[in-house]
Protein backbone atom coordinates (compact mmCIF):
# COMPACT_ATOMS: atom_id res chain seq x y z
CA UNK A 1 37.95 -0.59 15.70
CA UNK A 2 37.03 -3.30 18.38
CA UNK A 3 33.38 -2.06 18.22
CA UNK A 4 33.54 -3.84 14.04
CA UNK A 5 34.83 -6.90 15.32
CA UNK A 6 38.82 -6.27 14.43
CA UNK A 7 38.32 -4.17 11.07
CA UNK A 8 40.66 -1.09 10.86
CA UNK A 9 39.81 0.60 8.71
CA UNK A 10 36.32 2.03 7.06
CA UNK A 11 35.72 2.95 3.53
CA UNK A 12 33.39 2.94 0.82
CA UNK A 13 34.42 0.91 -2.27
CA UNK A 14 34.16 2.78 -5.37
CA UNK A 15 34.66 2.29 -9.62
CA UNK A 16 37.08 4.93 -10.89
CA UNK A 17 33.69 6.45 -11.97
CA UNK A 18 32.86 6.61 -8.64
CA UNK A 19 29.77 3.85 -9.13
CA UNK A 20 29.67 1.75 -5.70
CA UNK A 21 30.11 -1.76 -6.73
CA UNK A 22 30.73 -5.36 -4.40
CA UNK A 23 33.47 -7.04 -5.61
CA UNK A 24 34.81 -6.93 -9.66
CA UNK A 25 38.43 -7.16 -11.43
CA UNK A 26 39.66 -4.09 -10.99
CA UNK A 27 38.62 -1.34 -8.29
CA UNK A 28 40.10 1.54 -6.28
CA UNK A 29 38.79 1.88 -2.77
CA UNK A 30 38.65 5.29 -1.58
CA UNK A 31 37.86 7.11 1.53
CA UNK A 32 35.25 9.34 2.70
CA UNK A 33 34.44 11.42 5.50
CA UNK A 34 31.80 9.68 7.69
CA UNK A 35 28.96 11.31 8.41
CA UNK A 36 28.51 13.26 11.86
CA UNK A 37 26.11 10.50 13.91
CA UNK A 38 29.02 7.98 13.98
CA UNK A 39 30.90 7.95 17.63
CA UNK A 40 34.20 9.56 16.27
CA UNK A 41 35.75 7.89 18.87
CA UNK A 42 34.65 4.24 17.13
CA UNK A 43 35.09 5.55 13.25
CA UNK A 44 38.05 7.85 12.39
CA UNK A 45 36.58 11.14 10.71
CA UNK A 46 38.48 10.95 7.73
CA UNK A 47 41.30 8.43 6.33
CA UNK A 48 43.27 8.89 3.15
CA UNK A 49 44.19 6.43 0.90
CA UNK A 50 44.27 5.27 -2.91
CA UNK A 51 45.42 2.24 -4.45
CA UNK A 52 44.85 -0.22 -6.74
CA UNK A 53 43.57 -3.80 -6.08
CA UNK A 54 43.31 -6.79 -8.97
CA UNK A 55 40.77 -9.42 -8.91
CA UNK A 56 40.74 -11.84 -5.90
CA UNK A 57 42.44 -8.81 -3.90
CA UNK A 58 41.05 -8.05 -0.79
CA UNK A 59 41.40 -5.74 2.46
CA UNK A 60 40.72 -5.75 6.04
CA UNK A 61 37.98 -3.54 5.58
CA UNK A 62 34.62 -2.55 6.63
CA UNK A 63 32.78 -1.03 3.40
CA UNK A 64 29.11 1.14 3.29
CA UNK A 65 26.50 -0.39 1.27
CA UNK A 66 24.83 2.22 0.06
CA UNK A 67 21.82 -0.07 -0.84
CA UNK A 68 21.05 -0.53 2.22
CA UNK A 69 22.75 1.18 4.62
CA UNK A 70 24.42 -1.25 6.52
CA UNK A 71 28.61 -2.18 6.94
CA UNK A 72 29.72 -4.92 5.52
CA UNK A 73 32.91 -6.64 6.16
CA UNK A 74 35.43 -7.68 3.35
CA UNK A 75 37.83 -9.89 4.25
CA UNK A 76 41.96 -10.28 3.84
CA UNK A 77 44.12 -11.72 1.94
CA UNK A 78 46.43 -10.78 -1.68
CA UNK A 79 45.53 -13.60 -4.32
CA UNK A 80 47.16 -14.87 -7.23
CA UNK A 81 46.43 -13.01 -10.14
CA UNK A 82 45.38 -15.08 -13.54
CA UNK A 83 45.93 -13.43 -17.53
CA UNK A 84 42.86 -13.82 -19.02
CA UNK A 85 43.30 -16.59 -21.45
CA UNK A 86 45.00 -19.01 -18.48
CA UNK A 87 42.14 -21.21 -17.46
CA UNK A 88 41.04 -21.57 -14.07
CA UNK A 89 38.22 -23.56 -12.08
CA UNK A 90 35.98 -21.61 -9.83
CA UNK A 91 33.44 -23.05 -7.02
CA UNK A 92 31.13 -21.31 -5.54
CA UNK A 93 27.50 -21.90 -4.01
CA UNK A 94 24.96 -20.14 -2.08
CA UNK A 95 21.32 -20.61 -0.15
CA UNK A 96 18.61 -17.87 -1.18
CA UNK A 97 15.38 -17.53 -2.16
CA UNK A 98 14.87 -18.06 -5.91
CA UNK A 99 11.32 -17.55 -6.60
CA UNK A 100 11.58 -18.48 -10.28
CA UNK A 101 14.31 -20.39 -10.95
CA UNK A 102 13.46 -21.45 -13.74
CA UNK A 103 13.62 -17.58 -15.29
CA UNK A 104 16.45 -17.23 -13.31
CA UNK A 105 18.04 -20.37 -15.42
CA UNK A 106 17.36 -18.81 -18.59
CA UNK A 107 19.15 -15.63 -17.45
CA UNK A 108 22.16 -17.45 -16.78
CA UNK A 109 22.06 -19.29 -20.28
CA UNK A 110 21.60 -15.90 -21.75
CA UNK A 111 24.93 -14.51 -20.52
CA UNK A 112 26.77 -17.66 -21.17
CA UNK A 113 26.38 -17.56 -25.31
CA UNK A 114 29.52 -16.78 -26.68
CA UNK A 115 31.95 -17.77 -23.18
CA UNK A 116 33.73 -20.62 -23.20
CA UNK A 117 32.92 -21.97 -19.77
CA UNK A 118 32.38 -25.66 -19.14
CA UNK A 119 31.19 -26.86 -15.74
CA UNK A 120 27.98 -27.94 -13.25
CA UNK A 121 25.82 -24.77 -12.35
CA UNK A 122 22.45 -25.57 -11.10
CA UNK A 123 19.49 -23.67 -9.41
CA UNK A 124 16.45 -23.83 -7.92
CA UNK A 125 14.51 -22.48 -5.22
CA UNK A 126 17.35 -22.71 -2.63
CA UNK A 127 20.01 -21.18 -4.38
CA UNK A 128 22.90 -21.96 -6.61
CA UNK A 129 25.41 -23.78 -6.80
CA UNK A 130 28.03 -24.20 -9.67
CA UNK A 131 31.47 -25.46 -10.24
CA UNK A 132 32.84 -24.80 -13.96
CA UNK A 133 36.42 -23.94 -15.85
CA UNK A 134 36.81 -21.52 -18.28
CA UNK A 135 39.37 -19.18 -19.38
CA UNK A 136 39.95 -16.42 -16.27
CA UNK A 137 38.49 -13.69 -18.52
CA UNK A 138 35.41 -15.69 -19.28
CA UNK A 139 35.25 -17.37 -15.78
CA UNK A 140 35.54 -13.69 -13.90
CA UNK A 141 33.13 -12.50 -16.10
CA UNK A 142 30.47 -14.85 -15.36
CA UNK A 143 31.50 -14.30 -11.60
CA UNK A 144 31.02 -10.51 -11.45
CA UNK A 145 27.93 -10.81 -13.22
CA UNK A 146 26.51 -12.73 -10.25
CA UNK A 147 27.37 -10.64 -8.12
CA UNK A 148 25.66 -7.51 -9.38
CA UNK A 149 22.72 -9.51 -8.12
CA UNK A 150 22.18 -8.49 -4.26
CA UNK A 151 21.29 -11.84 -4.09
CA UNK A 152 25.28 -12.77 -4.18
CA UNK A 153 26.72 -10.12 -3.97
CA UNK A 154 28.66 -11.79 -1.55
CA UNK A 155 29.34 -15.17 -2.06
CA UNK A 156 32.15 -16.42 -1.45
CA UNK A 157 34.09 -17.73 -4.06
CA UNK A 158 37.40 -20.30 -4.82
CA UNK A 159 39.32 -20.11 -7.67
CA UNK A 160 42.21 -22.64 -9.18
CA UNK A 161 44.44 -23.16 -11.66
CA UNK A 162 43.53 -25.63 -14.61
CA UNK A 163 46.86 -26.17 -16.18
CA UNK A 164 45.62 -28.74 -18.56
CA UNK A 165 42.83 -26.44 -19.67
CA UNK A 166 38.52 -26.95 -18.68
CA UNK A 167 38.42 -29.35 -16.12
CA UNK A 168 34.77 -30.22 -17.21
CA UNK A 169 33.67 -32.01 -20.99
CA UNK A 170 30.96 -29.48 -21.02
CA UNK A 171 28.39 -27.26 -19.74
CA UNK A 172 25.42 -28.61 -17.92
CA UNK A 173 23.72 -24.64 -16.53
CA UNK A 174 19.87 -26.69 -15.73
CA UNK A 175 17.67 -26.46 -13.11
CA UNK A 176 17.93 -28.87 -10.33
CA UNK A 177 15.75 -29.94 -7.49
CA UNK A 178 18.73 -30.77 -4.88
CA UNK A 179 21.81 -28.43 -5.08
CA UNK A 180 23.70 -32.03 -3.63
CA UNK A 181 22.56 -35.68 -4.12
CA UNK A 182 21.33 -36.99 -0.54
CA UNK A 183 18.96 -39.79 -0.12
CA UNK A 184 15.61 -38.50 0.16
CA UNK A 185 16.65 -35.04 -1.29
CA UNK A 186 17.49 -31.97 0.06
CA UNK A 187 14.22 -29.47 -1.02
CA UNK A 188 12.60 -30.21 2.81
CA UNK A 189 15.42 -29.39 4.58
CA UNK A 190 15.32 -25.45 6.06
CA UNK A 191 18.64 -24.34 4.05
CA UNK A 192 17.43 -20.93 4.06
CA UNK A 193 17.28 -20.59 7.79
CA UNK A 194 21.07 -19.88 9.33
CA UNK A 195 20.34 -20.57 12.57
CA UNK A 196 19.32 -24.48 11.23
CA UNK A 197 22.73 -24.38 9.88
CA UNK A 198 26.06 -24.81 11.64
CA UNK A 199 28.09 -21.76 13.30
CA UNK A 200 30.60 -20.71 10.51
CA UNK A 201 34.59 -20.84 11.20
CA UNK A 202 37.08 -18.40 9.85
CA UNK A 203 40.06 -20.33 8.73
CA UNK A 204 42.10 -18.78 11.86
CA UNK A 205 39.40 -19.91 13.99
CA UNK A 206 39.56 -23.43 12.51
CA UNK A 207 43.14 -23.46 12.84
CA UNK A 208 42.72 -22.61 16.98
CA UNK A 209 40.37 -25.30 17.00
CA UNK A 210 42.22 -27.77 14.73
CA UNK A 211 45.49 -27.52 17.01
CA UNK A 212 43.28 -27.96 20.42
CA UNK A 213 41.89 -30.87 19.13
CA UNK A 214 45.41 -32.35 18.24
CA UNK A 215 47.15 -31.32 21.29
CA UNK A 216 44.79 -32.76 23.22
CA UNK A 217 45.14 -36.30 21.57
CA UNK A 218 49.00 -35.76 21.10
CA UNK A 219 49.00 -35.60 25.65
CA UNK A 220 46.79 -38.56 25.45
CA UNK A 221 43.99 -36.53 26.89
CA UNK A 222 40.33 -37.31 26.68
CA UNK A 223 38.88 -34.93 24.43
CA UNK A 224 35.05 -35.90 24.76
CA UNK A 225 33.86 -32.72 24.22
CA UNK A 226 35.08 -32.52 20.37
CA UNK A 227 34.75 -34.24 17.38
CA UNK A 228 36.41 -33.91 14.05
CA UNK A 229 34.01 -34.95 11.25
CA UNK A 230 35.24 -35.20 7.35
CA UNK A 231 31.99 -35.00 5.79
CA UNK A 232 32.87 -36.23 2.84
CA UNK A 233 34.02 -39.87 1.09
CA UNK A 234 36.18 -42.08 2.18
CA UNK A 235 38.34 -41.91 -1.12
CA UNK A 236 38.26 -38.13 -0.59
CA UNK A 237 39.69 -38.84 2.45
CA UNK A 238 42.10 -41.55 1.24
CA UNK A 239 44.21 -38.91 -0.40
CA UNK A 240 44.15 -36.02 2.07
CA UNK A 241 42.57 -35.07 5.25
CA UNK A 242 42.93 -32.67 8.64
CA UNK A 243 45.29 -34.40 11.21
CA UNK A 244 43.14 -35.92 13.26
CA UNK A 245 39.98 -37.02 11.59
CA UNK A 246 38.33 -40.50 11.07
CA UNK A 247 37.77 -41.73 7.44
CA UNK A 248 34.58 -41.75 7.03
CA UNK A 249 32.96 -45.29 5.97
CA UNK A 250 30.90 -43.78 3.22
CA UNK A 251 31.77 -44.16 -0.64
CA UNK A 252 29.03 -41.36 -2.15
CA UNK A 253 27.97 -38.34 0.26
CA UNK A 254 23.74 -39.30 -0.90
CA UNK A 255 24.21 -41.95 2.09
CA UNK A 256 25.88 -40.01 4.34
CA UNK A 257 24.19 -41.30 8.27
CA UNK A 258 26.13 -39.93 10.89
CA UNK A 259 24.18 -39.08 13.79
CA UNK A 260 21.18 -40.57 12.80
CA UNK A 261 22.13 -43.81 14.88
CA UNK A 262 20.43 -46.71 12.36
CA UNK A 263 21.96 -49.68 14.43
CA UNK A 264 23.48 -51.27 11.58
CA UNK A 265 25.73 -47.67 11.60
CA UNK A 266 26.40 -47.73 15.02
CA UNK A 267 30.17 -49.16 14.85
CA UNK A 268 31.30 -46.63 12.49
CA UNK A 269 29.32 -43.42 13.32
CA UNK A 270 31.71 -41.30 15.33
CA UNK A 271 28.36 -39.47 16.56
CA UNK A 272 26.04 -42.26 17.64
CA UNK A 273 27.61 -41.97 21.55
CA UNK A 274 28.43 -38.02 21.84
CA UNK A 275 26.75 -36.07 24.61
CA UNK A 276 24.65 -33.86 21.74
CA UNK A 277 24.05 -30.78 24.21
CA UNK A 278 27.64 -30.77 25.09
CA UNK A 279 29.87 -32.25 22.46
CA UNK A 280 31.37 -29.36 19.59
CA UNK A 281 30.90 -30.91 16.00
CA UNK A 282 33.57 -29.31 13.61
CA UNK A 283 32.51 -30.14 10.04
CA UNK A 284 34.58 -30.04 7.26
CA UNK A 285 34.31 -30.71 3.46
CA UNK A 286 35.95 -29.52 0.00
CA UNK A 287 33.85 -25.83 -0.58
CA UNK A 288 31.60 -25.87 2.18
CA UNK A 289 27.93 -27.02 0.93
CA UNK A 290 28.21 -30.50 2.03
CA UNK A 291 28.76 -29.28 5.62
CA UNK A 292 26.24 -26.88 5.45
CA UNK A 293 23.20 -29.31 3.89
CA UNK A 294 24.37 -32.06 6.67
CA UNK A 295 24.37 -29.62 9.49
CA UNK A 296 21.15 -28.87 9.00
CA UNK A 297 19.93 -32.57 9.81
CA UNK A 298 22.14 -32.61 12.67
CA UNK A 299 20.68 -29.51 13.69
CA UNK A 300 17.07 -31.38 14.09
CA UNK A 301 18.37 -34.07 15.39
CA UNK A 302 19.25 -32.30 18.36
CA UNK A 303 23.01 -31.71 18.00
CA UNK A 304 23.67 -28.32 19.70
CA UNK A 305 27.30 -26.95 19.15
CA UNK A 306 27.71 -27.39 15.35
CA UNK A 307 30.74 -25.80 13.08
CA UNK A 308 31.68 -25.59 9.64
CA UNK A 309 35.09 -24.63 8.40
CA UNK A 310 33.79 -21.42 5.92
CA UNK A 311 34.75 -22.09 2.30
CA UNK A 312 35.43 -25.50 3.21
CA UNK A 313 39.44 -27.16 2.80
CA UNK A 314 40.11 -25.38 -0.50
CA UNK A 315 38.98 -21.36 1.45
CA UNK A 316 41.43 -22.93 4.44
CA UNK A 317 44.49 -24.01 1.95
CA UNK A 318 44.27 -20.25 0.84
CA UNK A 319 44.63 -18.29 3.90
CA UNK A 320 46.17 -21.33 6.08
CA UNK A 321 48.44 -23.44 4.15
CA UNK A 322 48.71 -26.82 4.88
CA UNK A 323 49.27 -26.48 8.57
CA UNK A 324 47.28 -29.40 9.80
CA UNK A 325 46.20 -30.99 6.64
CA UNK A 326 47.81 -34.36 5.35
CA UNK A 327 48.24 -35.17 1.93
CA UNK A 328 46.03 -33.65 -1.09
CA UNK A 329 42.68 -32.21 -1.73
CA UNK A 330 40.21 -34.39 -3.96
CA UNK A 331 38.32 -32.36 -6.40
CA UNK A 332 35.51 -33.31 -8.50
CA UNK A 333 36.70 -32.23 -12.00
CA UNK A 334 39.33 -33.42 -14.30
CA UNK A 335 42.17 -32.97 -11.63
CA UNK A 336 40.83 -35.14 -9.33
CA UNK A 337 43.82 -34.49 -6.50
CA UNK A 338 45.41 -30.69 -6.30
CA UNK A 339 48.34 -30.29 -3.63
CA UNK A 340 48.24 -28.13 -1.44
CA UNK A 341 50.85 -25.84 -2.93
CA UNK A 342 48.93 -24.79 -5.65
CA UNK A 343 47.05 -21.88 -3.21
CA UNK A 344 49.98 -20.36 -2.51
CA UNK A 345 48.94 -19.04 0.42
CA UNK A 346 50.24 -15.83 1.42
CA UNK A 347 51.06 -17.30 5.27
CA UNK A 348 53.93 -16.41 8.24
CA UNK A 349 55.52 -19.61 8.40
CA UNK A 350 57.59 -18.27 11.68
CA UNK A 351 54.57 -18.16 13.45
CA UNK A 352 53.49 -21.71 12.58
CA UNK A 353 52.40 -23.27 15.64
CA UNK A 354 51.16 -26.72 14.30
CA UNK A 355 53.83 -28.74 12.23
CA UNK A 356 53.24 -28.53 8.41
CA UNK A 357 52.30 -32.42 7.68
CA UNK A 358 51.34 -32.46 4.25
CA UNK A 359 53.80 -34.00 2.92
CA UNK A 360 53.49 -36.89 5.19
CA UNK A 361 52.04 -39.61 2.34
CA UNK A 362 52.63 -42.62 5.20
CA UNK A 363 48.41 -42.92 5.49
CA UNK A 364 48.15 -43.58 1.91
CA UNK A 365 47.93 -46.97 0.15
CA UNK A 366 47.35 -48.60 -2.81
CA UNK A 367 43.72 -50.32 -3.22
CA UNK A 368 45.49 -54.23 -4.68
CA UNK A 369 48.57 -54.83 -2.37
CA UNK A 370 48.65 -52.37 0.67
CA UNK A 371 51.87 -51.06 -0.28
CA UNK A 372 52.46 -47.38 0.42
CA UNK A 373 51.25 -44.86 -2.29
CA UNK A 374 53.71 -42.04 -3.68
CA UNK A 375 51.51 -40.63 -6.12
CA UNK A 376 48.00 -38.71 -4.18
CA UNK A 377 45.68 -39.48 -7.19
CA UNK A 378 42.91 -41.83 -7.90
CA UNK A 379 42.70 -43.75 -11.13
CA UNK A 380 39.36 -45.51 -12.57
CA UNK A 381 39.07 -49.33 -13.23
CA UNK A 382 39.70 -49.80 -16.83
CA UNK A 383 37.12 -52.16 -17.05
CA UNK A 384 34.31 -49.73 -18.13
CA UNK A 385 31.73 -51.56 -16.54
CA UNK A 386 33.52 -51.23 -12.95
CA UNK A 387 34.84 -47.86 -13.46
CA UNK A 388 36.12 -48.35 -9.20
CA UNK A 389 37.85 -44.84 -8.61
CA UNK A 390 41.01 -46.79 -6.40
CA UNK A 391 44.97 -45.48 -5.60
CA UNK A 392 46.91 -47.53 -7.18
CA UNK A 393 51.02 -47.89 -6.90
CA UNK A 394 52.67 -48.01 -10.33
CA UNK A 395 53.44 -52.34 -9.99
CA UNK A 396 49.82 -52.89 -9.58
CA UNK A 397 48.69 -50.75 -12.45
CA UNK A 398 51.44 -52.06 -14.56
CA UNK A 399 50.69 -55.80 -13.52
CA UNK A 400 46.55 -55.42 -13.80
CA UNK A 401 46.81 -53.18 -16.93
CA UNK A 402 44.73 -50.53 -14.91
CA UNK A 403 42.09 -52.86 -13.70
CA UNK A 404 41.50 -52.97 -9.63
CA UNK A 405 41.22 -57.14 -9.91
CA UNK A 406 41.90 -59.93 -12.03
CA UNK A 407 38.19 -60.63 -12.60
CA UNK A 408 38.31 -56.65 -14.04
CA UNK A 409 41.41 -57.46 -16.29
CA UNK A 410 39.67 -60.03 -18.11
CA UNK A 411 36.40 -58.07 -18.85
CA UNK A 412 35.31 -57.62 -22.40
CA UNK A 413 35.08 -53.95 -22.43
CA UNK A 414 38.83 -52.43 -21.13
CA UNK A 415 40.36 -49.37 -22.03
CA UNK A 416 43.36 -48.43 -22.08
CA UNK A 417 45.82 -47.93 -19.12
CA UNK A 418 45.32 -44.14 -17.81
CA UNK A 419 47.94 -42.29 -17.98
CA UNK A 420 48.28 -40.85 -14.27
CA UNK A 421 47.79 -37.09 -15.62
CA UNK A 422 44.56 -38.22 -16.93
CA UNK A 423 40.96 -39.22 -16.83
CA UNK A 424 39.41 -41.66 -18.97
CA UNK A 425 36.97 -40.44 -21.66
CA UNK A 426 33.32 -41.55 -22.98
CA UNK A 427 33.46 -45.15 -24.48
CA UNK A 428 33.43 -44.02 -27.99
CA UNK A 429 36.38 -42.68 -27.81
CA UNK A 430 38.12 -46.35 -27.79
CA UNK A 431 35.22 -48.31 -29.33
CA UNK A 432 36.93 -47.67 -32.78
CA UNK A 433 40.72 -48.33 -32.08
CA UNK A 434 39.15 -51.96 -30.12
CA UNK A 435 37.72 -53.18 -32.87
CA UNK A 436 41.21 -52.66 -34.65
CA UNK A 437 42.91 -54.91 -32.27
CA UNK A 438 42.78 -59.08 -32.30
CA UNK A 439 43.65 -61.67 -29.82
CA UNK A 440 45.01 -59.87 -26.70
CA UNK A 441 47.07 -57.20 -28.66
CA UNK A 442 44.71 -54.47 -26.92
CA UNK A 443 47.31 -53.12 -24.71
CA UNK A 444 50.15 -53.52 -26.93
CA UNK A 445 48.32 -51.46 -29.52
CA UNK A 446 47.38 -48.35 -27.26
CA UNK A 447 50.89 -48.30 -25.47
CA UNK A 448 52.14 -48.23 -29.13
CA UNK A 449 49.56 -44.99 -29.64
């Protein structure tokens, strides 16, 4: 049905108690006869079909909301399927009206007791936006509850593996007044309006786009009309990015400037010289909300032909692969670098038409001696009062006991040397076994634990 923009097929989502629901764990879609006013010639009259569909599953649909009348689309794709005591971390955010978030806070605190979920979920007036781990029973739980609110019923939502178990030390469900950290907050900026906010791309669409950018660097052509911007930091970038795309000189997103052409910015801002009537902008960041908050300054600032990749790298790894993208994803929980593997994406490979480059690790290297990087994962300083988040190679952290610099190594407050599978804990978790150790026999102690 060209008139639905590509969908095939039209049906009305149903419970096996026939209760119309938006997404949940376990539903079977069934068909129904549409009703006479609808150009049979658009909708067919009748389809048949029954079959079950697991969490995560989706269809090429176009399914009646009986709340309000309207078709929605549902997109795509099969997705992995999790038992429910394997623990997974799920991201998801959105931008609505919450006229009492503070109620709305205590709602969410209610349905919590009793679910082991650890994580960041805050709200305010704009929205939500949360990032926990949990096990997948739990974790979907907390997910379908959401979305019985028409609020979000449709967010969009990523889910991962957590091998290791949470990915967060706890839960932190508060109120917050900016759903991101920027410099000068967030609360002034017209989040709720989508047309202040950048055009959204499917991952197919970013993939077109992604592979006209490249081609047209790869003939040495002068693409003036395009720019690929990683919104995000530059040690995000430092272990995996889109082909293509600058590192951007920024170490926390809060002081994010491009565009906004402060002189002393000027060098490094791949916007401060771009025609900002003609030029296409295609943002990208991990889940999307980073690209969405920043668009909307760009948007005032006159920049005209603005696009986000929808769901962000993570949404594209899914339904993508890595076609395009270099190296690993950085995450902000316990994992801190996930390869791109780990989506298995459910992908045609024969009808690749960019070359799969993410195993390409030539771009990465280590923080101390330049030397090439084999492992995609940042460590922290072991000086606690540095805490640097650096890639390291395996000499350097053998030869500075974890530290980035010699100045670091001979601080008075080390831990121990991380282990690469893990993050380093609160400081009380080594203040006791330090005060155990004498004379420089710190390190020989803790590689003895």
């Amino acid at each position: 049905m060209n008139c639905c923009g590509g969908i095939t097929t039209c049906i009305q989502i149903l419970r096996p108690n026939n209760a119309i629901v938006p997404k949940c764990k376990a539903i079977i879609p069934r068909i129904r006869q549409l009703p006479d006013f609808y150009n049979r010639t658009q909708f067919p009259q009748q389809i048949s079909a029954s079959f079950p569909l697991k969490y995560r599953d989706t269809l090429n649909i176009l399914a009646f909301a009986s709340s309000n009348g309207n078709w929605v689309e549902v997109e795509a794709n099969n997705r992995k399927e999790y038992e429910s005591d394997e623990f997974i971390v799920v991201n998801f955010y959105r931008f609505v009206c919450i006229k009492n978030p503070e109620g709305e806070v205590s709602k969410h605190l209610s349905f919590m007791q009793g679910r082991g979920i650890h994580g960041r979920i805050y709200l305010n007036e704009q929205g939500i936006n949360a990032q926990y781990s949990g096990p997948s029973k739990d974790a979907l739980a907390y997910v379908e509850w959401v979305r019985e609110d028409p609020r979000f019923s449709d967010i969009l939502v990523q889910i991962s593996p957590a091998s290791n178990g949470h990915a967060f030390p706890r839960l932190k469900l508060r109120y917050k007044p900016s759903l991101v950290q920027l410099e000068g907050g967030i609360s002034h900026l017209p989040l709720l309006d989508q047309s202040m906010r950048a055009t959204p791309l499917t991952p197919s669409q970013w993939r077109s786009r992604l592979e006209s950018v490249n081609n047209n660097n790869s003939s040495n052509a002068v693409n003036t009309h395009c720019i690929l911007l990683d919104v995000r930091n530059g040690y995000e970038w430092d272990v995996g990015h889109f082909q293509g795309a600058q590192r951007p000189d920024v170490d926390c997103f809060r002081s994010t400037s491009f565009g906004l052409s402060e002189p002393e910015v000027m060098a490094t801002d791949p916007l401060a010289t771009v025609d900002k009537e003609k030029t296409d902008i295609l943002m990208y960041c991990t889940g999307g909300i980073r690209c969405d908050v920043y668009s909307t300054i760009l948007r005032q600032k006159g920049f005209k032909r603005l696009y986000t990749l929808k769901g962000g790298v993570s949404h594209y790894l899914e339904n993508e692969g890595s076609v395009g993208w270099v190296g690993n994803l950085f995450v902000f929980d316990d994992r801190l670098s996930l390869p791109p593997s780990i989506y298995e994406p459910k992908i045609n490979t024969e009808d690749s038409r960019m070359q799969d480059t993410s195993q390409n690790n030539s771009f990465a290297k280590c923080f101390i001696c330049g030397s090439q990087v084999l492992e995609l994962r940042h460590r922290n300083c072991a000086n606690l009062d540095c805490n640097l988040l650096f890639l390291c190679c395996l000499a350097c952290v053998d030869n500075l006991r974890g530290c980035c610099c010699l100045k670091c190594k001979s601080a008075p407050r080390l831990r121990p040397v991380l282990p690469s599978d893990q993050r380093y804990k609160k400081w009380h978790n080594y203040r006791a076994s330090l005060e155990l150790c004498k004379n420089g026999e710190m390190h020989q102690y803790w590689a003895a634990e």
